[in-house]
C-alpha atoms as a PDB file:
ATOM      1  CA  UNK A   1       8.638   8.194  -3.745  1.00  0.00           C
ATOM      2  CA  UNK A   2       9.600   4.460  -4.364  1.00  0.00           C
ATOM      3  CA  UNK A   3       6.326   2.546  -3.842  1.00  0.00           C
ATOM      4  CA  UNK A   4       6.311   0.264  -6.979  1.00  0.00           C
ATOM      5  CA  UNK A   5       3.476  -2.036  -8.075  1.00  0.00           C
ATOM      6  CA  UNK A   6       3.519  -4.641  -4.944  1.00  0.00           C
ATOM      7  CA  UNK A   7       2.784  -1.828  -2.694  1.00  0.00           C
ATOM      8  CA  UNK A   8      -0.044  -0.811  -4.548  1.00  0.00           C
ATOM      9  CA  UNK A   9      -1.551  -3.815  -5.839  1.00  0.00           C
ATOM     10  CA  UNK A  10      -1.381  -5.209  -2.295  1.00  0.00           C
ATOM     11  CA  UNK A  11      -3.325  -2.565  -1.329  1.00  0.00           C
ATOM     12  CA  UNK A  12      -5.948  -3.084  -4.193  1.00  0.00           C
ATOM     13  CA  UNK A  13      -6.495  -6.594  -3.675  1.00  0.00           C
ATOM     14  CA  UNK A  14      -6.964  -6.074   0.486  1.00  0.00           C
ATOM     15  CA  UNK A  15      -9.554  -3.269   0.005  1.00  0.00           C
ATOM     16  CA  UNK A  16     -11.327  -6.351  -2.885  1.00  0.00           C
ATOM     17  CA  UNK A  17     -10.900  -8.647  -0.362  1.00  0.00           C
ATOM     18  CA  UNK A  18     -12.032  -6.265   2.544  1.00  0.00           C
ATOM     19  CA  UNK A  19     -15.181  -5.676   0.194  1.00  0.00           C
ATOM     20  CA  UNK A  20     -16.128  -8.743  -1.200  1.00  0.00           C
ATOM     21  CA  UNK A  21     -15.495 -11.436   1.957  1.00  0.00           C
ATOM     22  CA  UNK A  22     -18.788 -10.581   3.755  1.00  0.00           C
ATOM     23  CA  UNK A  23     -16.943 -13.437   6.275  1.00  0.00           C
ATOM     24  CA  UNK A  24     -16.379 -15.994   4.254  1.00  0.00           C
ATOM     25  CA  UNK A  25     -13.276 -16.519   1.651  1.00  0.00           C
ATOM     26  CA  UNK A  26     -12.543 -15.138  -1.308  1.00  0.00           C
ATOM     27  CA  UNK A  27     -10.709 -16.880  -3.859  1.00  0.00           C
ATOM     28  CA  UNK A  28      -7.181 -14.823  -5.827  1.00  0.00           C
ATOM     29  CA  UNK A  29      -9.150 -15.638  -8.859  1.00  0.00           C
ATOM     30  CA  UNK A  30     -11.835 -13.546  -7.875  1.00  0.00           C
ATOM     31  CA  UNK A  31      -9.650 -10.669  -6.805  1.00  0.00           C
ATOM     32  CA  UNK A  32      -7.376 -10.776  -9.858  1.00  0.00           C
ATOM     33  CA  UNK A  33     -10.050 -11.076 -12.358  1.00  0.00           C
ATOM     34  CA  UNK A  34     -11.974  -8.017 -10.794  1.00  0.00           C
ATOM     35  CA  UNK A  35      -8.958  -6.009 -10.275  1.00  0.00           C
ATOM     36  CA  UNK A  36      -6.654  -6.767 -13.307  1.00  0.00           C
ATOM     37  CA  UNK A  37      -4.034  -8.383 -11.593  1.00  0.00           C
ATOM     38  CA  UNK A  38      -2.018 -11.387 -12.540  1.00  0.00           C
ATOM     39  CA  UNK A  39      -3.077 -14.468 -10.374  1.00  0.00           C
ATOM     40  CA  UNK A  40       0.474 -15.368  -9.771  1.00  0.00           C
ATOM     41  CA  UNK A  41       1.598 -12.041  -8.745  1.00  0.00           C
ATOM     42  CA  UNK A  42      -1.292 -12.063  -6.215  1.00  0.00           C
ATOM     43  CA  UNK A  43      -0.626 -15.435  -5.327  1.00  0.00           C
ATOM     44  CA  UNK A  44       3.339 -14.045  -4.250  1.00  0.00           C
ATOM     45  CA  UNK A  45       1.746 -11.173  -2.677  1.00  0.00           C
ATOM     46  CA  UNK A  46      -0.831 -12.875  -0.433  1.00  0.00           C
ATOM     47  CA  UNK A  47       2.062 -15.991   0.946  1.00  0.00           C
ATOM     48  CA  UNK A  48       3.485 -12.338   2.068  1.00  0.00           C
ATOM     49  CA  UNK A  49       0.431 -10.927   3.502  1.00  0.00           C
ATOM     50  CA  UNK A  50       0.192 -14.244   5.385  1.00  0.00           C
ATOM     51  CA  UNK A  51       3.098 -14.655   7.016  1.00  0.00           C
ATOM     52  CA  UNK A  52       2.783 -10.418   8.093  1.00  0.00           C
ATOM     53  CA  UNK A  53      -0.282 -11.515   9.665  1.00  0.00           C
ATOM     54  CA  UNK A  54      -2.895  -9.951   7.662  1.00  0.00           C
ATOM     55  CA  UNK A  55      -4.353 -12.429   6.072  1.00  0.00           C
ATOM     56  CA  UNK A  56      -5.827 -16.309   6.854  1.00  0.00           C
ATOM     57  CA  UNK A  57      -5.904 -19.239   4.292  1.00  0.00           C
ATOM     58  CA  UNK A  58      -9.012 -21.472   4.320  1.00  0.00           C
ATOM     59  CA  UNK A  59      -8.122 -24.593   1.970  1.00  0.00           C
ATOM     60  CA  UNK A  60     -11.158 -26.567  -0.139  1.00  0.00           C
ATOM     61  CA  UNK A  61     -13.672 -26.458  -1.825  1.00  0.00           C
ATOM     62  CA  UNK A  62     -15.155 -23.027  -1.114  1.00  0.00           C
ATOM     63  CA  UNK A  63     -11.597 -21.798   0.007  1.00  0.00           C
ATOM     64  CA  UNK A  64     -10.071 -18.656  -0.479  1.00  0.00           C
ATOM     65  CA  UNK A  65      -8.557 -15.728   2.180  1.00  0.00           C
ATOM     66  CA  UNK A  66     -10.114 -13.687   4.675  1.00  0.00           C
ATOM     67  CA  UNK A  67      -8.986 -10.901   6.699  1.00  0.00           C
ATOM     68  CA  UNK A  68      -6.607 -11.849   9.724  1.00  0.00           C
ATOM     69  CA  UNK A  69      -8.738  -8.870  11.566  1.00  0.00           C
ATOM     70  CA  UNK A  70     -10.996  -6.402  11.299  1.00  0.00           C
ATOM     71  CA  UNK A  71     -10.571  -3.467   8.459  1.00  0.00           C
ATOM     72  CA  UNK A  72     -10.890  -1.047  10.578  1.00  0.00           C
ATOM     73  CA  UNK A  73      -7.836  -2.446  12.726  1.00  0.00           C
ATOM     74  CA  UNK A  74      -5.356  -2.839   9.794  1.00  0.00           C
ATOM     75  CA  UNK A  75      -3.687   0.164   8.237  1.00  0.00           C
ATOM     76  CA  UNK A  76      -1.973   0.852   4.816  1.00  0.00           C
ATOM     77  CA  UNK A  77       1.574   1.188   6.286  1.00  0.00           C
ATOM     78  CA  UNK A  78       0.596  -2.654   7.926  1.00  0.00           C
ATOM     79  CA  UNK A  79      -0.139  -3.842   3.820  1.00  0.00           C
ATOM     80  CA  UNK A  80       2.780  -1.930   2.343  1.00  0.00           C
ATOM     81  CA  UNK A  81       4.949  -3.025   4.737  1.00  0.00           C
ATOM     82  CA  UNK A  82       4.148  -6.747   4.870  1.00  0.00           C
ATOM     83  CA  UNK A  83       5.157  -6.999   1.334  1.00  0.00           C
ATOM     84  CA  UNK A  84       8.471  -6.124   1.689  1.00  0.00           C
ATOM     85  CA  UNK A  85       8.088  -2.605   0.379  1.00  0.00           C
ATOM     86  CA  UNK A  86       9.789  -0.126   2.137  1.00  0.00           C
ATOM     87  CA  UNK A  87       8.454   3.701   1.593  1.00  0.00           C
ATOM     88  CA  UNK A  88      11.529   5.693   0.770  1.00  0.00           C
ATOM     89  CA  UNK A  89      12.274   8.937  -0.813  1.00  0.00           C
ATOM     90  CA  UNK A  90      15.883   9.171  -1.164  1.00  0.00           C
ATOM     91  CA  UNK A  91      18.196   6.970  -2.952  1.00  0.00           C
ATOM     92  CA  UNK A  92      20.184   5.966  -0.209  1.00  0.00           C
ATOM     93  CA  UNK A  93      18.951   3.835   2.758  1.00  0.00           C
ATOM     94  CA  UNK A  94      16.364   4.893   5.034  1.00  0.00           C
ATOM     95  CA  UNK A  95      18.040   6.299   8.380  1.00  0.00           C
ATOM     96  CA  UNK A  96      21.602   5.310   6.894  1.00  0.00           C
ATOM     97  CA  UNK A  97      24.027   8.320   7.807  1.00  0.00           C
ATOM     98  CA  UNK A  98      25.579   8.172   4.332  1.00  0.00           C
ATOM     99  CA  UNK A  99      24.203   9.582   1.744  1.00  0.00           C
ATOM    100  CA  UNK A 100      23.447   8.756  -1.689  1.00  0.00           C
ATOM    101  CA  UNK A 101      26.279  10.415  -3.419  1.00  0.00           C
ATOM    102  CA  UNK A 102      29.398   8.602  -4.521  1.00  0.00           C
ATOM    103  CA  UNK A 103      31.339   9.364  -1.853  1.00  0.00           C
ATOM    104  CA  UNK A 104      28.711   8.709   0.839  1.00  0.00           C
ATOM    105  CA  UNK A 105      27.906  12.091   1.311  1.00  0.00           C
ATOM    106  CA  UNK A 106      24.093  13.427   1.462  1.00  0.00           C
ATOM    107  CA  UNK A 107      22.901  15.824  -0.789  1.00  0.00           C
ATOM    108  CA  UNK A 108      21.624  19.028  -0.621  1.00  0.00           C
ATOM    109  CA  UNK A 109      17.980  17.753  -0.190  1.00  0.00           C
ATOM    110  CA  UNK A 110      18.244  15.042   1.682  1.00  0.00           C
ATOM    111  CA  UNK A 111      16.466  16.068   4.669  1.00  0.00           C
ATOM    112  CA  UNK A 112      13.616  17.382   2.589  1.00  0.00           C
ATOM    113  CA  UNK A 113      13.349  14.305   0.717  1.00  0.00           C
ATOM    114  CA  UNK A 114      13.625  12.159   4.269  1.00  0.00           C
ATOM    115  CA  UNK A 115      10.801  13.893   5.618  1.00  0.00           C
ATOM    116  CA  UNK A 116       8.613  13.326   2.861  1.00  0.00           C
ATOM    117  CA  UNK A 117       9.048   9.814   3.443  1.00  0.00           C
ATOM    118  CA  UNK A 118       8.639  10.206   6.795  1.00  0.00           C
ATOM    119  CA  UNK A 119       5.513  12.584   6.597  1.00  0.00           C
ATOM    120  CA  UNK A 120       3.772   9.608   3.640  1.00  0.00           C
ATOM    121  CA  UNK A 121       4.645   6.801   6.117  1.00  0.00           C
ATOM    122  CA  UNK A 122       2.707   8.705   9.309  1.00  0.00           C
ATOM    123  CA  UNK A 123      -0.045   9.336   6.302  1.00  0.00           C
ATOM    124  CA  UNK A 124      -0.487   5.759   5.541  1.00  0.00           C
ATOM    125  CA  UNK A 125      -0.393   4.786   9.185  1.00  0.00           C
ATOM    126  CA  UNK A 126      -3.211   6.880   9.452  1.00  0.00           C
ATOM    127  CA  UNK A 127      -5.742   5.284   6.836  1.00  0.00           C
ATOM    128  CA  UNK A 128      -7.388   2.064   7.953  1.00  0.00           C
ATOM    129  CA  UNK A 129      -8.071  -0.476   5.410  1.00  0.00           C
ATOM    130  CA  UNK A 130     -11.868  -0.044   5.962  1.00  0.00           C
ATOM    131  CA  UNK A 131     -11.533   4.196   5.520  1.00  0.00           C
ATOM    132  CA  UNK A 132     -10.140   3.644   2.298  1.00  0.00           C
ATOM    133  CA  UNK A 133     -13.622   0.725   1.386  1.00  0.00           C
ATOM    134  CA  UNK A 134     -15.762   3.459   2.738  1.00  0.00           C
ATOM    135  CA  UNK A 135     -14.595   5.949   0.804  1.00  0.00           C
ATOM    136  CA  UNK A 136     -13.472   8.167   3.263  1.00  0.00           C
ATOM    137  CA  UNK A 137     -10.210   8.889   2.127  1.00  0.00           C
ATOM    138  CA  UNK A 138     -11.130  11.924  -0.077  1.00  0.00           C
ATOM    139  CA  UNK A 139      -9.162  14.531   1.220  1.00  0.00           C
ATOM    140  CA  UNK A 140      -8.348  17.221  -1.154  1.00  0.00           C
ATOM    141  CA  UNK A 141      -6.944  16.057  -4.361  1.00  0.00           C
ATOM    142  CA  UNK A 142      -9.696  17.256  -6.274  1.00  0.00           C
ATOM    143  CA  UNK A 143      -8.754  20.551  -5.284  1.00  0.00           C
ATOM    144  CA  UNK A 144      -5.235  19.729  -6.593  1.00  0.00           C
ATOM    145  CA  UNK A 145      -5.779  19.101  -9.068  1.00  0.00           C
ATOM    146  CA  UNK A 146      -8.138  22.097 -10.052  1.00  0.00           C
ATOM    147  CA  UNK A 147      -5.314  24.193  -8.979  1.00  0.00           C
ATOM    148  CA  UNK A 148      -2.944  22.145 -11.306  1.00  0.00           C
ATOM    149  CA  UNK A 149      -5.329  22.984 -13.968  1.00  0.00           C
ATOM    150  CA  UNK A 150      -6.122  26.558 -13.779  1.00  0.00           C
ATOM    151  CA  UNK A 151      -2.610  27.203 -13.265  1.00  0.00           C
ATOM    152  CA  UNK A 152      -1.968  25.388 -16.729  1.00  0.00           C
ATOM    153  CA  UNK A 153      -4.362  27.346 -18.368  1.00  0.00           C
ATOM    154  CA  UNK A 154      -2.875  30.744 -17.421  1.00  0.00           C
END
């Protein structure tokens, strides 16, 4: 899966934000210095986040951003997607009807890796910004990775 840093760190800094407004605006400073992220990457990512809608500017003394809406209304495909970062799988376009090889042809696993795309995008649709604050986004990668381990050991 091609979700690179702006996907991610998007993310981070909405849940911060999500967390630490309480209603009034946080500044990028804030955000970056509590999540380890560059100021002027975050400062690329929120003009981004702005324009997609998911974020408001307040400018002054006391300035910062706030949440366009509430968590609970904004999902992690809305985030991911605002910043330009398209979830894909394959090497070859999303939807495109060639494929990835050089003479536009699909691969053997094509389909399989389309659907994994497809099944991580109706994922993230599902996971609102504030289920993933509350910590309610556990699912079962602990078990996962117990498996991955006692299989390992054997």
């Amino acid at each position: 899966m091609r979700l690179s840093t702006k996907g991610r760190y998007a993310v981070m800094a909405m849940a911060d934000l999500a967390s630490h407004s309480a209603g009034k605006p946080v500044a990028l400073a804030d955000i970056a210095e509590r999540q380890e992220i560059s100021l002027s990457y975050l400062e690329q990512l929120f003009g981004r986040l702005r324009k997609g809608g998911l974020v408001k500017s307040v400018r002054g003394p006391g300035g910062g951003y706030l949440l366009s809406r509430h968590p609970g209304e904004m999902r992690i495909s809305d985030i991911i997607l605002a910043v330009d970062e398209p979830i894909q799988t394959t090497r070859c376009a999303p939807g495109s009807p060639a494929g990835c090889h050089n003479n536009k042809g699909r691969c053997l696993t094509h389909d399989l890796w389309e659907e994994l795309g497809n099944q991580i995008y109706l994922y993230l649709s599902s996971v609102t910004l504030e289920q993933v604050c509350s910590r309610q986004v556990l699912g079962t990668s602990g078990l996962f990775r117990d498996a991955l381990s006692s299989t390992a050991a054997q």
